[in-house]
N, C-alpha and C. Protein backbone atom coordinates (compact mmCIF):
# COMPACT_ATOMS: atom_id res chain seq x y z
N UNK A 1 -29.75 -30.57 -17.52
CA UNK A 1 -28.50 -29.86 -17.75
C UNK A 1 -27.81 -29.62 -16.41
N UNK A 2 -26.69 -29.79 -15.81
CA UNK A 2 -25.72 -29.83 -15.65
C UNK A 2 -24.48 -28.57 -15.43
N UNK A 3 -24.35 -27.31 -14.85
CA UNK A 3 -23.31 -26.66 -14.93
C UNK A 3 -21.93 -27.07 -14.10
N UNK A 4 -21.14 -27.25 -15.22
CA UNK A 4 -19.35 -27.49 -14.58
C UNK A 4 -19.15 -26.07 -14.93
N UNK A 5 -17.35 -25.86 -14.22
CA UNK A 5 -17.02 -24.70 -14.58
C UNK A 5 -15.29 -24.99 -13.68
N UNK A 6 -14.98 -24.18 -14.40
CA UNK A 6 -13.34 -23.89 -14.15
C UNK A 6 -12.61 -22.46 -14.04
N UNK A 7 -11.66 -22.71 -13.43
CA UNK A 7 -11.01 -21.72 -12.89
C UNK A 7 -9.80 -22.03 -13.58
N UNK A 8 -8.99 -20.58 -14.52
CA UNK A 8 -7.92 -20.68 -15.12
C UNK A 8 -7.00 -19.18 -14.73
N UNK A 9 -5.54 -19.42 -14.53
CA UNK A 9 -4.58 -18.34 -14.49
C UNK A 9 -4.22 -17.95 -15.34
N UNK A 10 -4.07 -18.54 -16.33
CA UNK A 10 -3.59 -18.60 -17.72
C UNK A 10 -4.88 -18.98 -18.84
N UNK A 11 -5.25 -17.25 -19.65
CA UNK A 11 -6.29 -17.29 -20.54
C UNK A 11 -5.75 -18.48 -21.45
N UNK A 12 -4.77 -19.07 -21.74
CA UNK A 12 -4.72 -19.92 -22.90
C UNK A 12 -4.97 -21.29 -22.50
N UNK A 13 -4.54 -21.35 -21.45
CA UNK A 13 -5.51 -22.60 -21.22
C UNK A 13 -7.07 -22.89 -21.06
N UNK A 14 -7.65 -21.84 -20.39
CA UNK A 14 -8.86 -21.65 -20.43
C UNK A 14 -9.61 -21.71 -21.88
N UNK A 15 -8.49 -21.06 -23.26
CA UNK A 15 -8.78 -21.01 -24.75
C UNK A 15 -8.97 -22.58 -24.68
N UNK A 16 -7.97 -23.42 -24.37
CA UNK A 16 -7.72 -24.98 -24.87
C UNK A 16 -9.18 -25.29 -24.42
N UNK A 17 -9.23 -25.37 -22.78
CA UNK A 17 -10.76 -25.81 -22.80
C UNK A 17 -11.89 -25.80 -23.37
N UNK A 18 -11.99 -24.69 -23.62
CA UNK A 18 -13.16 -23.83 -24.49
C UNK A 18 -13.15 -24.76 -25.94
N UNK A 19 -11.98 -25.10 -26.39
CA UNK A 19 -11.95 -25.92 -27.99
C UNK A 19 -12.28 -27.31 -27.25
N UNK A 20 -11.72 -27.91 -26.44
CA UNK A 20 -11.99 -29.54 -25.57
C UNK A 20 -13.07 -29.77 -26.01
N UNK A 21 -14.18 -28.43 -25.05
CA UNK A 21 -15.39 -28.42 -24.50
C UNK A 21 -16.55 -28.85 -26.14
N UNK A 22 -15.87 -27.66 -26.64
CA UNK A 22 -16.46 -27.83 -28.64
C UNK A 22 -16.32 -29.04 -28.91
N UNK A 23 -15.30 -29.62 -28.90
CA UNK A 23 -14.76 -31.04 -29.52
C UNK A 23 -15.81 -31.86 -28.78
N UNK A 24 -16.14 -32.10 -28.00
CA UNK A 24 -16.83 -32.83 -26.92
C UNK A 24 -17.95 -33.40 -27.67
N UNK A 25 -18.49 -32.17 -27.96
CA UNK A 25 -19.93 -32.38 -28.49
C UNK A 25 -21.02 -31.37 -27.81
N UNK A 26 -20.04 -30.33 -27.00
CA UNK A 26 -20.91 -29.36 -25.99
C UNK A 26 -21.22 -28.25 -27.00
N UNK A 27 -22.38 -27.84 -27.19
CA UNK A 27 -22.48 -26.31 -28.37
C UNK A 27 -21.94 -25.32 -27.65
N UNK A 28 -21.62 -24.36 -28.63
CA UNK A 28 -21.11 -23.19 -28.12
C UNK A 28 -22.02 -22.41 -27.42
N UNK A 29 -23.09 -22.77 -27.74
CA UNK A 29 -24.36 -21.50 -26.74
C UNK A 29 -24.06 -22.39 -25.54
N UNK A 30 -23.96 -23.18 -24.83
CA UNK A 30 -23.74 -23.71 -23.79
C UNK A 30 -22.14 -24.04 -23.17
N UNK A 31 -21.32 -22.73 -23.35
CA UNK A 31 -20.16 -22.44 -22.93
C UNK A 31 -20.34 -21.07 -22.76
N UNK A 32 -19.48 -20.74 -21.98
CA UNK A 32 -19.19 -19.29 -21.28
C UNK A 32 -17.78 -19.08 -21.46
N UNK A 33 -16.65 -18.18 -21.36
CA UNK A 33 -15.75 -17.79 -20.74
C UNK A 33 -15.90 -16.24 -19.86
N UNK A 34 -15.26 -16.14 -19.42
CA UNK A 34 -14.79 -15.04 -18.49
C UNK A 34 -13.76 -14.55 -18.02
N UNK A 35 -13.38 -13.63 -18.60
CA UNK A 35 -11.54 -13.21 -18.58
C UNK A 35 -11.38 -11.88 -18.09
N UNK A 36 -10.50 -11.82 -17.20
CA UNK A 36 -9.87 -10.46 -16.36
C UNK A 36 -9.60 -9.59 -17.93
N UNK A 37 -9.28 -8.26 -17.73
CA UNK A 37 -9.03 -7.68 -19.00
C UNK A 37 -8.79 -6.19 -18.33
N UNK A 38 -8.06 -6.37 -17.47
CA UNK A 38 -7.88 -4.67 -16.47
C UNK A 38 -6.29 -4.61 -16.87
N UNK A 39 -5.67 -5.33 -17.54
CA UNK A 39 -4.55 -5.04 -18.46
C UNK A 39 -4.60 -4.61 -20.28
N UNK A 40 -5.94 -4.44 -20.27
CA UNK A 40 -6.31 -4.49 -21.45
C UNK A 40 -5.73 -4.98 -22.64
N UNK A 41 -5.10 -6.93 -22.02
CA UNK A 41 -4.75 -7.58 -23.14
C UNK A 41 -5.20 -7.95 -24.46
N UNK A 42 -6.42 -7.77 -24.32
CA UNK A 42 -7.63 -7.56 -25.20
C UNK A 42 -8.10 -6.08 -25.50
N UNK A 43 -7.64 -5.96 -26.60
CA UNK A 43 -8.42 -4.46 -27.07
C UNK A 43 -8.99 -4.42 -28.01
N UNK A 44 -10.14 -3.92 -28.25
CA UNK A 44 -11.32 -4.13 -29.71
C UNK A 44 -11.42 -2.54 -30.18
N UNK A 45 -11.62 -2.31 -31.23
CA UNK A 45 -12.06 -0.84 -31.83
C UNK A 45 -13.13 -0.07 -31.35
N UNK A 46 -14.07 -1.51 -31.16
CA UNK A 46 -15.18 -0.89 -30.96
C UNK A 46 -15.42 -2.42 -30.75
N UNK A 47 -16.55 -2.09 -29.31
CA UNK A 47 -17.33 -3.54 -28.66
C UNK A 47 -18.09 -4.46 -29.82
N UNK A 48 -17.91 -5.63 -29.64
CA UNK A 48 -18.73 -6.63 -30.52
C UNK A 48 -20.14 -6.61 -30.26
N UNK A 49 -20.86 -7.19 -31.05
CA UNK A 49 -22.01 -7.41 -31.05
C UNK A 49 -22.04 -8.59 -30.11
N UNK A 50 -21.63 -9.40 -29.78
CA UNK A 50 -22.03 -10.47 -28.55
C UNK A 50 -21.97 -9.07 -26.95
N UNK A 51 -20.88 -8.23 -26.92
CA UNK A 51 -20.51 -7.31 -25.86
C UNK A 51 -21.92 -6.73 -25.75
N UNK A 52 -22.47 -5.82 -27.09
CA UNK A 52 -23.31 -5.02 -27.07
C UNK A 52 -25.14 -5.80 -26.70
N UNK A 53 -24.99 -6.92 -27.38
CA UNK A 53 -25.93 -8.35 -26.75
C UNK A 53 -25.87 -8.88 -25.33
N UNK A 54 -24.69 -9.01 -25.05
CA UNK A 54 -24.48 -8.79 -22.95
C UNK A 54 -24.93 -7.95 -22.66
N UNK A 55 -24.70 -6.33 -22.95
CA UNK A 55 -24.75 -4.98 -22.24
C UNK A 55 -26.51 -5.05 -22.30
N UNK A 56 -27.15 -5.74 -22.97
CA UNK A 56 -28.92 -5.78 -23.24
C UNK A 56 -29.49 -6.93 -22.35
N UNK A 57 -28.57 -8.03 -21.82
CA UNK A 57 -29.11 -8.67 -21.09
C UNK A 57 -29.34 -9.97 -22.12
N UNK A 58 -29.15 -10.14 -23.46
CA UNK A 58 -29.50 -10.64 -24.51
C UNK A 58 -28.71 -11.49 -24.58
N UNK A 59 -28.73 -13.07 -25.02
CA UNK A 59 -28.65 -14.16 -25.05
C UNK A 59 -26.90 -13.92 -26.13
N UNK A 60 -25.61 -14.11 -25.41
CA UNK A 60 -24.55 -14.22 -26.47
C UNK A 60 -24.72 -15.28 -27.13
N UNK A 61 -24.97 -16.37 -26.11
CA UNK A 61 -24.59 -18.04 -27.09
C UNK A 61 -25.15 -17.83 -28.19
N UNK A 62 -26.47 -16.90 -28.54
CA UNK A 62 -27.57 -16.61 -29.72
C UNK A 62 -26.50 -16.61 -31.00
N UNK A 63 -25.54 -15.63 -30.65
CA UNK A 63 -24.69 -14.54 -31.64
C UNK A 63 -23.73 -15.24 -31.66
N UNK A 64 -23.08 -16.21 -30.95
CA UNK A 64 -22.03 -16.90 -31.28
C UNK A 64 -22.31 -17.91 -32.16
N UNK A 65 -23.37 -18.77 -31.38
CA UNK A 65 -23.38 -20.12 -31.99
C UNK A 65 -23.18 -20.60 -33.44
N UNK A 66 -22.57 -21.56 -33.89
CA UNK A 66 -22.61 -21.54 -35.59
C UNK A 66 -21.45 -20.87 -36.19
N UNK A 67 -21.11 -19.73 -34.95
CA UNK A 67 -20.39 -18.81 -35.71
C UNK A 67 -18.82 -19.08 -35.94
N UNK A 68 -18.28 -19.66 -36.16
CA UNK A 68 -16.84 -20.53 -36.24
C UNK A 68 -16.39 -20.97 -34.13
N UNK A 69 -17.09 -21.11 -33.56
CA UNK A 69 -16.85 -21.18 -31.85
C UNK A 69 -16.86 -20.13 -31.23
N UNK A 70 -17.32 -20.22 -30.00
CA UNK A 70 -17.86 -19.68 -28.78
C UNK A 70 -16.56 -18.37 -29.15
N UNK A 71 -14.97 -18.53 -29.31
CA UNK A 71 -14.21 -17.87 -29.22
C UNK A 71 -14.30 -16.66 -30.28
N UNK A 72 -14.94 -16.69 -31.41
CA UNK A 72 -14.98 -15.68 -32.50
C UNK A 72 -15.77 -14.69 -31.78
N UNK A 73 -16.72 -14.79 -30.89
CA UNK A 73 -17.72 -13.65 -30.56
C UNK A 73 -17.13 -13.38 -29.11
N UNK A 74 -16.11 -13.50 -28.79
CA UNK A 74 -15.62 -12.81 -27.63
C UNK A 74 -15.64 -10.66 -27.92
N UNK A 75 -16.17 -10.30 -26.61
CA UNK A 75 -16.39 -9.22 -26.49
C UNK A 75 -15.92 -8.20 -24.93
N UNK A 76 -15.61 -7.20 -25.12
CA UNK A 76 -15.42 -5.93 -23.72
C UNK A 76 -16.46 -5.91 -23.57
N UNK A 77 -16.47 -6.45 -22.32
CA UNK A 77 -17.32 -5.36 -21.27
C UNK A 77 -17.24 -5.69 -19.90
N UNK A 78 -18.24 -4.84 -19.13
CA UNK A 78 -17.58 -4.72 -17.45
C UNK A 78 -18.48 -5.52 -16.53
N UNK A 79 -18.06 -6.04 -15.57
CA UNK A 79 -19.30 -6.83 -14.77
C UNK A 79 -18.88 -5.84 -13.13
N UNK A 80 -20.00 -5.58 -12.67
CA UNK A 80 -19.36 -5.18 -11.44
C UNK A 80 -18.65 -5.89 -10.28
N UNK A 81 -17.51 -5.06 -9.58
CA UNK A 81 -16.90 -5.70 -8.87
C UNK A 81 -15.72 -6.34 -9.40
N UNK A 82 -15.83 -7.13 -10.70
CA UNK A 82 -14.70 -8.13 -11.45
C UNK A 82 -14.52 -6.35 -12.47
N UNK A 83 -14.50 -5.87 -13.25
CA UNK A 83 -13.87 -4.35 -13.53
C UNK A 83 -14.55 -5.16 -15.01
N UNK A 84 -13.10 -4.48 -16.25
CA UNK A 84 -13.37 -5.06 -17.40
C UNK A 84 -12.60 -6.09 -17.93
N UNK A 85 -13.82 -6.99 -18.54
CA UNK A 85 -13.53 -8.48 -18.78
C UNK A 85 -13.27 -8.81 -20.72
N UNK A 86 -13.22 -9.86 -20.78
CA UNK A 86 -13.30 -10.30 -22.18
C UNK A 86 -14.20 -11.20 -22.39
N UNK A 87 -15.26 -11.38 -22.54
CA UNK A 87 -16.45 -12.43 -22.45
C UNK A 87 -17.54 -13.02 -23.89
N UNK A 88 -17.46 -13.94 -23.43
CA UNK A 88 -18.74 -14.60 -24.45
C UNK A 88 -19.43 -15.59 -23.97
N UNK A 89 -20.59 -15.97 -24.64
CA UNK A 89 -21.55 -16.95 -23.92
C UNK A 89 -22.51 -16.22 -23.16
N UNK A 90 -23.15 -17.27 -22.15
CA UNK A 90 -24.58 -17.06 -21.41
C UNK A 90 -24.28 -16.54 -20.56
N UNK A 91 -23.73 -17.13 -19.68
CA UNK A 91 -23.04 -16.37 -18.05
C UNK A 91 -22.87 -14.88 -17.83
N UNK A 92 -22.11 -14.19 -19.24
CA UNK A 92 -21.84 -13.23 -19.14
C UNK A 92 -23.15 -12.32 -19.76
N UNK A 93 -24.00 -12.83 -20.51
CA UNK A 93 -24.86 -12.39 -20.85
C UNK A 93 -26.10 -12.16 -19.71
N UNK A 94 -25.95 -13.40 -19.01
CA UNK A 94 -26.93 -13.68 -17.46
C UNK A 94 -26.34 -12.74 -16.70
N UNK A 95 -24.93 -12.93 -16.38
CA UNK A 95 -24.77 -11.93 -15.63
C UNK A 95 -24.72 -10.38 -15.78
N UNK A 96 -24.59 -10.42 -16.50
CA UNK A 96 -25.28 -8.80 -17.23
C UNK A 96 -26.47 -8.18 -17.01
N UNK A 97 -27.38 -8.97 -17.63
CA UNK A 97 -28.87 -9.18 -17.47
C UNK A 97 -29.37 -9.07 -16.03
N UNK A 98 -28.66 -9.73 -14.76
CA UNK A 98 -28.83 -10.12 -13.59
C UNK A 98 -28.64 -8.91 -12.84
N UNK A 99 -27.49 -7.95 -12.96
CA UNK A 99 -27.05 -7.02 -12.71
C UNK A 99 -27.98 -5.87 -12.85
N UNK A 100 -28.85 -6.06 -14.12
CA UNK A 100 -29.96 -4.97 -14.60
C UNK A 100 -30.67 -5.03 -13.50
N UNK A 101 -31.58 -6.36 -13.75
CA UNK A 101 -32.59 -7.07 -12.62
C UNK A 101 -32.47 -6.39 -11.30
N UNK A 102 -31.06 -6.55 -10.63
CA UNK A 102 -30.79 -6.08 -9.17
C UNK A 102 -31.31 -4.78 -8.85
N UNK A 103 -30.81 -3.87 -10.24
CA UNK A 103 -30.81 -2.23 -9.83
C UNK A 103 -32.19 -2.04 -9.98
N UNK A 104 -33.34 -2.84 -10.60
CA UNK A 104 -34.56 -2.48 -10.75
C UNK A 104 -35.38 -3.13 -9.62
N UNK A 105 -35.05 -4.42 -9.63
CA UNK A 105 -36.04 -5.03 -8.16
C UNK A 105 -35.22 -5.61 -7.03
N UNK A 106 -34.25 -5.38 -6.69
CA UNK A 106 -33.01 -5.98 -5.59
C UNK A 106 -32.82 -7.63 -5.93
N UNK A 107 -32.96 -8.08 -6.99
CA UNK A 107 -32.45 -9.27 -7.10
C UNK A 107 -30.91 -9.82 -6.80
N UNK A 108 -30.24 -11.01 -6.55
CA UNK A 108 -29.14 -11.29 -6.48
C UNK A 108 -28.48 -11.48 -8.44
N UNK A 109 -27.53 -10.19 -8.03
CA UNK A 109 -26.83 -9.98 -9.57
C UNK A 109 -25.48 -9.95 -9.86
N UNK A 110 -25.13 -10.25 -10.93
CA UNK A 110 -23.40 -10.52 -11.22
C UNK A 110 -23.65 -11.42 -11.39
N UNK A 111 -21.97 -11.68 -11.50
CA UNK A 111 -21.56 -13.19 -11.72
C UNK A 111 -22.20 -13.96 -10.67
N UNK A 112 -21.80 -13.89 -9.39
CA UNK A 112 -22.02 -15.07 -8.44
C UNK A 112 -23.50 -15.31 -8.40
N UNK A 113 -24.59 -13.99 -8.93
CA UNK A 113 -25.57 -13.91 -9.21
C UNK A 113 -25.95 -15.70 -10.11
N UNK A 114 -25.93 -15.34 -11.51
CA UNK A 114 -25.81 -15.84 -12.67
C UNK A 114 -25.07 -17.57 -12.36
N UNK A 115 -24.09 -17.20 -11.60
CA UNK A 115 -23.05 -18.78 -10.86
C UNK A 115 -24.25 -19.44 -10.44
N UNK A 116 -24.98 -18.90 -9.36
CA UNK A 116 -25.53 -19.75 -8.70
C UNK A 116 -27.22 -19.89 -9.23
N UNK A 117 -27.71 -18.79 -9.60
CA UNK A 117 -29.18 -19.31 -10.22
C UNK A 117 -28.67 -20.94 -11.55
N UNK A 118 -27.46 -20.95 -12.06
CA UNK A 118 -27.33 -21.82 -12.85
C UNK A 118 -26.55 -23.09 -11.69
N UNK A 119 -27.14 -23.22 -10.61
CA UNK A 119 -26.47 -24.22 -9.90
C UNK A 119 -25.49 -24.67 -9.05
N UNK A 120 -24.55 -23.53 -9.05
CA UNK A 120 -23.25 -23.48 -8.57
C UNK A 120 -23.28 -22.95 -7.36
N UNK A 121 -22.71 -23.95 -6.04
CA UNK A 121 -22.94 -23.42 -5.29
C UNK A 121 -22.25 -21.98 -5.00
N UNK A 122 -22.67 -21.48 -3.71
CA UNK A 122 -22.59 -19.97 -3.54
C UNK A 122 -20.91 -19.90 -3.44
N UNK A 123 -20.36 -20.74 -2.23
CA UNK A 123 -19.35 -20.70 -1.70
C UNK A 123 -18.23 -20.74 -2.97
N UNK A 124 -18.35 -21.29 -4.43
CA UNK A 124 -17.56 -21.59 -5.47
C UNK A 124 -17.40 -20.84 -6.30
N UNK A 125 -19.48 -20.55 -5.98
CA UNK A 125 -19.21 -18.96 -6.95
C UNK A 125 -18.69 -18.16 -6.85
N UNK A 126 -18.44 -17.68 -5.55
CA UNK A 126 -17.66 -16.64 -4.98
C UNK A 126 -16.34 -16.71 -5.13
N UNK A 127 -15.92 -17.78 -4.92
CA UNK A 127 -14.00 -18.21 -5.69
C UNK A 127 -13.96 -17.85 -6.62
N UNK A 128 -14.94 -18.23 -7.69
CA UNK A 128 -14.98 -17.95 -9.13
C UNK A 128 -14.91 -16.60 -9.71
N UNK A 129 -15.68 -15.97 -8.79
CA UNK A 129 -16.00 -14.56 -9.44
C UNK A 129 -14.47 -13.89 -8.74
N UNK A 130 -13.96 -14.27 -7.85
CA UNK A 130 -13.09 -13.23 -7.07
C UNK A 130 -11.56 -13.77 -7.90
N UNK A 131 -11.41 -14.72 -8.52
CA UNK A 131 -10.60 -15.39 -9.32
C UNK A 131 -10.45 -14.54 -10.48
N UNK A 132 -11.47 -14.30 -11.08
CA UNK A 132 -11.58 -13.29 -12.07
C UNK A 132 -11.23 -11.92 -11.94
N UNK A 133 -11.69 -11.54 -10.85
CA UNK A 133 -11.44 -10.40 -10.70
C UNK A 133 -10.05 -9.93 -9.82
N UNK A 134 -9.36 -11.25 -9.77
CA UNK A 134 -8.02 -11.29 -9.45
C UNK A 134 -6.78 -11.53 -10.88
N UNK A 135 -7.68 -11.80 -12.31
CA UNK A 135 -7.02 -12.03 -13.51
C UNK A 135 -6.96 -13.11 -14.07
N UNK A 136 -7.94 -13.58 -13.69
CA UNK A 136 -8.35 -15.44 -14.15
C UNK A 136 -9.05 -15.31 -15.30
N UNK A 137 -9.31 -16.61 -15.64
CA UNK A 137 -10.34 -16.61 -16.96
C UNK A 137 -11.41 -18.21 -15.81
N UNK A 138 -12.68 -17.55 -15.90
CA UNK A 138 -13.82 -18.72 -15.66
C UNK A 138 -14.19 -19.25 -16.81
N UNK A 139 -14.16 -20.85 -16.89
CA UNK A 139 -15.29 -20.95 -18.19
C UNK A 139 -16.05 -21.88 -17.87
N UNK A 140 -17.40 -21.58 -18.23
CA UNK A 140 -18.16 -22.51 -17.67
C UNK A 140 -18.78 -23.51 -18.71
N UNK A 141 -19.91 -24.50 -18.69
CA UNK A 141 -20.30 -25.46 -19.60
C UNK A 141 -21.74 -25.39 -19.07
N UNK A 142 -22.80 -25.46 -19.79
CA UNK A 142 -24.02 -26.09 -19.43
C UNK A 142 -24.17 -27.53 -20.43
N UNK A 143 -23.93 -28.71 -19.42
CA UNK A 143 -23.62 -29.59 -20.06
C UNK A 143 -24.81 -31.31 -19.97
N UNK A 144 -25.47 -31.58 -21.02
CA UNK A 144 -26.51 -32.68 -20.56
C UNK A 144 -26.06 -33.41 -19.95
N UNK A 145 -26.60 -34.39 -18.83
CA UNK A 145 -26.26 -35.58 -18.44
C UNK A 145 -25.19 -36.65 -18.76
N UNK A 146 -25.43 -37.05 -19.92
CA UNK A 146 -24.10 -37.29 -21.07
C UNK A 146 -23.25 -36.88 -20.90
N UNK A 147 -23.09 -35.54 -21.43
CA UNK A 147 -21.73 -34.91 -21.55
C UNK A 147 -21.43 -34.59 -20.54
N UNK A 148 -22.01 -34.19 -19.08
CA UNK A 148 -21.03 -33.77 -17.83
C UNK A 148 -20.03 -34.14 -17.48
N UNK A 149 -19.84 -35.74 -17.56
CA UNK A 149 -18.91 -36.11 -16.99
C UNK A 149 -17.65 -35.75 -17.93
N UNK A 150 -17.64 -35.59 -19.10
CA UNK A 150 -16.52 -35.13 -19.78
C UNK A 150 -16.19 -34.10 -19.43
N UNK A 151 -17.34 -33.25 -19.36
CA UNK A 151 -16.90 -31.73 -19.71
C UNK A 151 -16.34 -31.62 -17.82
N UNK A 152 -16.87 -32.19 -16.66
CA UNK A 152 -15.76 -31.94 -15.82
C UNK A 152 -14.47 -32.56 -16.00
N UNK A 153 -14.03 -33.56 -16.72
CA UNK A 153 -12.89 -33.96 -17.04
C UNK A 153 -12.49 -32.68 -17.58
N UNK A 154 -12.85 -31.94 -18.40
CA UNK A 154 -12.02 -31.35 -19.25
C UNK A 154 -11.63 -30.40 -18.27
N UNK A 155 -12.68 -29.56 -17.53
CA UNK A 155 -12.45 -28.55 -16.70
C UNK A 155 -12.30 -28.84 -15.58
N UNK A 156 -11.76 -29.97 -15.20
CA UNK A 156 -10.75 -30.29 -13.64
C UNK A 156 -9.37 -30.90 -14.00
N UNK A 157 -8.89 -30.76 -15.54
CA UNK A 157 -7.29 -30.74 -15.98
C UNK A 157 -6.51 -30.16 -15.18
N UNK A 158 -5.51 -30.71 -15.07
CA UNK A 158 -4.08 -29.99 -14.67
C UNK A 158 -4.26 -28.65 -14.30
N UNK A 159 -4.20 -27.70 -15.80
CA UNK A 159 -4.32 -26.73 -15.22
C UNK A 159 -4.86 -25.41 -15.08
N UNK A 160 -6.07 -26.27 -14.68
CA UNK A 160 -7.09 -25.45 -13.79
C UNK A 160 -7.21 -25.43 -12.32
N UNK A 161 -7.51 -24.43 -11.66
CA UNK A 161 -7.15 -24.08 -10.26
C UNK A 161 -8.24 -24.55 -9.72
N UNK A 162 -7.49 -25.16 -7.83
CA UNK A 162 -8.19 -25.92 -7.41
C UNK A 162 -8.61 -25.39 -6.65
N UNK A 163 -10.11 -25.43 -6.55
CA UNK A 163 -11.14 -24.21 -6.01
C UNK A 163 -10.77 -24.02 -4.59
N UNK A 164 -10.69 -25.50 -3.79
CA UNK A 164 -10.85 -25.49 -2.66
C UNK A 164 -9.38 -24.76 -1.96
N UNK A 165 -8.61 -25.20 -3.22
CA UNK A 165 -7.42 -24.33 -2.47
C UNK A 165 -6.87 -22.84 -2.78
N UNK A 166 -7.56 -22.52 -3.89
CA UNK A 166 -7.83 -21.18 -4.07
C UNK A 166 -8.43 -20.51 -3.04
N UNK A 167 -9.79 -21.12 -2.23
CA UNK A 167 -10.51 -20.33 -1.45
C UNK A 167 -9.60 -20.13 0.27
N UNK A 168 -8.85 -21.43 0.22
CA UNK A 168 -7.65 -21.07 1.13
C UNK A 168 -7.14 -20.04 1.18
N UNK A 169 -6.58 -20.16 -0.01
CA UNK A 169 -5.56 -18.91 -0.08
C UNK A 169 -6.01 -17.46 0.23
N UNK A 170 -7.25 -17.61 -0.26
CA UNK A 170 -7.91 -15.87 -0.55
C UNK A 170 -8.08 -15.46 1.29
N UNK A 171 -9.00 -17.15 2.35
CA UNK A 171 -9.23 -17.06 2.91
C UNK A 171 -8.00 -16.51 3.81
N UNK A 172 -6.72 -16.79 3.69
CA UNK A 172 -5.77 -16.68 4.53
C UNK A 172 -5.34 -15.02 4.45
N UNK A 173 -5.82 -14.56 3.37
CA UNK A 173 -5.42 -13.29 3.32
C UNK A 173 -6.55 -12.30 4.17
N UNK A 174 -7.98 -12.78 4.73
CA UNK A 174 -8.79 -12.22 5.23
C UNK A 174 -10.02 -11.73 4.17
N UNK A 175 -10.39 -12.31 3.09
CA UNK A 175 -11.02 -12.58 2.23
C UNK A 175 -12.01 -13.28 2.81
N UNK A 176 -13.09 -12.90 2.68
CA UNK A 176 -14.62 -13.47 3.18
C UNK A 176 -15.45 -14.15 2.24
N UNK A 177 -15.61 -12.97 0.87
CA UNK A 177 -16.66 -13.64 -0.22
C UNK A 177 -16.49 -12.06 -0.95
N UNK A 178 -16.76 -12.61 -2.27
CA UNK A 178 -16.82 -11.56 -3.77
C UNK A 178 -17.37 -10.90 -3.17
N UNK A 179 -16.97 -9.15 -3.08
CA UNK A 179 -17.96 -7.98 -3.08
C UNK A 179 -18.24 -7.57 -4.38
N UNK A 180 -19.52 -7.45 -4.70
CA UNK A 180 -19.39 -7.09 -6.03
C UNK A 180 -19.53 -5.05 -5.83
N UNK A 181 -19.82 -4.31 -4.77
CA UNK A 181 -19.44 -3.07 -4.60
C UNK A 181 -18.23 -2.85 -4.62
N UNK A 182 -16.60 -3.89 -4.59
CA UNK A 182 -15.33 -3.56 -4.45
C UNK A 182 -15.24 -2.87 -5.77
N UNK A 183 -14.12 -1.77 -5.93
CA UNK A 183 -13.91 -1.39 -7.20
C UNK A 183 -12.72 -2.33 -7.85
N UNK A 184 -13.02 -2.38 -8.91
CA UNK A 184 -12.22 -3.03 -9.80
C UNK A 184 -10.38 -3.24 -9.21
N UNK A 185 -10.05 -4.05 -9.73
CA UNK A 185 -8.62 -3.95 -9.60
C UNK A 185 -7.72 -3.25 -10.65
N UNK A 186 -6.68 -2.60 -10.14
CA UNK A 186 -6.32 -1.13 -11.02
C UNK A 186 -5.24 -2.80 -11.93
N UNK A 187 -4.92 -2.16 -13.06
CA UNK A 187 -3.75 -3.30 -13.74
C UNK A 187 -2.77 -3.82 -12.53
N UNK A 188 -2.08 -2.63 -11.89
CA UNK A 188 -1.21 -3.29 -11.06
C UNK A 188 -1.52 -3.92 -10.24
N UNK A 189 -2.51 -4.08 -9.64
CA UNK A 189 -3.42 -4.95 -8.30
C UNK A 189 -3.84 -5.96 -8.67
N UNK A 190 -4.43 -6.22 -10.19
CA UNK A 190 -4.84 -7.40 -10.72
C UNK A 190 -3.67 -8.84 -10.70
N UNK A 191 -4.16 -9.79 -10.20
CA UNK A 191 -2.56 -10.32 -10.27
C UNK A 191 -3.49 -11.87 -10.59
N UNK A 192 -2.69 -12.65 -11.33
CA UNK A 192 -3.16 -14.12 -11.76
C UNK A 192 -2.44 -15.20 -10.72
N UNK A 193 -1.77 -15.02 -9.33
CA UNK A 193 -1.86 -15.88 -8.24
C UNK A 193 -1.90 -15.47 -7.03
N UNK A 194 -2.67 -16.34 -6.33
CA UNK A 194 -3.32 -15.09 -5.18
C UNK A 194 -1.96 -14.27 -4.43
């Protein structure tokens, strides 16, 4: 297996991928998204059961899969550093989980945590996670041999952001790497271009 992953400004494109990725032949337990949500464009009554399955460290793809796509079990909740998100899948469930891990034995936790035990290097993860927590949507793929090469087709489209020049940008502003101790970005600070 294989992790691709993408960087989106616009949650609806990140949605399109996420259906690509389905169409492909990729299961939904082996997709992620990850969406800014400090505008609370997303509001639920009450957290989903995939949210309340993250907040345990517990496997989302479990609770999604089967379940009409990865997108029906989207759920609130908060990752540190990135504030509150809209999430489903493993990633967010790993990174959840990862986050526990840290506060109990100092493991590396969060997202960039979770990014990189699944492969990704550090330097991308860190775009990734700080992307998000700038109002992006990440979505990632754990994808077989086979399917990788699609599924980076799908998630190096148009328009998805180009890491290397994302990390420019952040870099030019004096941006080093994701803190995951930064506090969240308030709505107005959250912004979808750097």
């Amino acid at each position: 297996m294989r992790t691709v992953s993408g960087l989106y400004d616009d949650y609806d494109d990140a949605q399109d991928a996420v259906g690509e990725l389905e169409a492909s032949g990729i299961p939904s337990s082996d997709i992620s998204i990850v969406a800014n949500n400090s505008e609370n464009w997303y509001a639920e009554d009450a957290p989903s059961e995939a949210a309340e399955d993250a907040g345990t460290g517990a496997g989302i793809g479990a609770v999604v899969g089967g379940a009409g796509g990865l997108l029906t079990g989207l759920g609130v909740m908060a990752i540190p550093g990135v504030g509150p998100v809209v999430a489903a899948g493993w990633l967010a469930a790993t990174a959840v989980g990862a986050v526990a891990g840290a506060a109990v034995g100092g493991a590396t936790g969060g997202i960039v945590g979770a990014l990189t035990d699944s492969g990704v290097s550090e330097r991308d993860a860190n775009v990734y996670a700080e992307g998000v927590r700038r109002g992006g949507t990440l979505v990632t793929a754990r994808a077989s041999d086979d399917l990788a090469p699609e599924a980076e087709r799908i998630l190096g489209q148009s328009t998805a952001v180009d890491v290397a020049s994302r990390r420019r940008d952040y870099e030019a502003e004096g941006w080093t790497a994701f803190d995951p101790a930064a506090p969240a970005y308030t709505p107005g600070e959250a912004r979808r271009v750097p």
